[in-house]
Protein backbone atom coordinates (compact mmCIF):
# COMPACT_ATOMS: atom_id res chain seq x y z
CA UNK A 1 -9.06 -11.65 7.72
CA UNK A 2 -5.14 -10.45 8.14
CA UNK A 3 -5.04 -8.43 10.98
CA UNK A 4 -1.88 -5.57 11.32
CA UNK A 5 0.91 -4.90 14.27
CA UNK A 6 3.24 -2.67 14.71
CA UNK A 7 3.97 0.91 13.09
CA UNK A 8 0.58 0.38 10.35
CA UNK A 9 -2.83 0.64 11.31
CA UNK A 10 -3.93 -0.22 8.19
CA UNK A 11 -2.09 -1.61 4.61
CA UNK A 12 -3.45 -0.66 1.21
CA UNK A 13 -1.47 -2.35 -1.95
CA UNK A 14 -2.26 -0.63 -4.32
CA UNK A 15 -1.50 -1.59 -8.30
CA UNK A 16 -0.33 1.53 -10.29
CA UNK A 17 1.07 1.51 -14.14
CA UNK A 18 4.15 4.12 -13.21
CA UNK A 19 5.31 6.65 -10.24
CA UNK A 20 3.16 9.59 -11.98
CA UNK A 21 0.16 7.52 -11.56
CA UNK A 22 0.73 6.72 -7.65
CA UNK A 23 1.45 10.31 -7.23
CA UNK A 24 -1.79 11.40 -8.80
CA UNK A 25 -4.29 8.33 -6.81
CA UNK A 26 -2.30 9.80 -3.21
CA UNK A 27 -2.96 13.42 -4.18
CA UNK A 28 -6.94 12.13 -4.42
CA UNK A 29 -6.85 9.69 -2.03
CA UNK A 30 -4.95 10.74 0.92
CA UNK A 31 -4.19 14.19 0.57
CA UNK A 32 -7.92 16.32 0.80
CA UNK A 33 -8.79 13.52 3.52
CA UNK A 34 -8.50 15.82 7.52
CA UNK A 35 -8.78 12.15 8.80
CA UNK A 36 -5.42 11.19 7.41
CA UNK A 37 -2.39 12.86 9.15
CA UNK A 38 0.58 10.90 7.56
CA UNK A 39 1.08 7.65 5.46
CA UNK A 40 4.00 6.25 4.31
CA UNK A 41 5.56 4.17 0.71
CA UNK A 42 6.72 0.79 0.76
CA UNK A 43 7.68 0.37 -3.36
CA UNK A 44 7.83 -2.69 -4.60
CA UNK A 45 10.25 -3.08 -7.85
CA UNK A 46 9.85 -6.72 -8.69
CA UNK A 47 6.84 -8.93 -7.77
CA UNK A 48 8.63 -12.07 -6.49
CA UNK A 49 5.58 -13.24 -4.62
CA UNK A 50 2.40 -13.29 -5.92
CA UNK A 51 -0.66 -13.82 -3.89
CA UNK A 52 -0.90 -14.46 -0.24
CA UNK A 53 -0.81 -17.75 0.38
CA UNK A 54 2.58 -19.23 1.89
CA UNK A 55 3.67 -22.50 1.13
CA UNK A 56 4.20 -24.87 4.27
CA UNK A 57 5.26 -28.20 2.67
């Protein structure tokens, strides 16, 4: 399991068709949740990695 350091707690990637439908999950997701104070956007514009392995050869 990938375990987090630093400023995160806790990464969700989440897969959205446009900016109007990320605005819309966050409004369900994050903002009628008391146990979430603050989260912050990392976008991503072009997938140049896909999946999570890393090449070591």
């Amino acid at each position: 399991m990938p375990l987090v350091a630093g400023e995160w707690d806790f990464i969700l990637i989440l897969l959205v068709q446009d900016m109007a439908e990320y605005t819309e999950l966050t409004r369900q997701l994050f903002f009628g949740d008391d146990n979430i104070r603050r989260f912050s956007t990392q976008v991503v514009m072009d997938a140049a990695k896909v999946g999570l392995t890393v090449p070591l050869g």
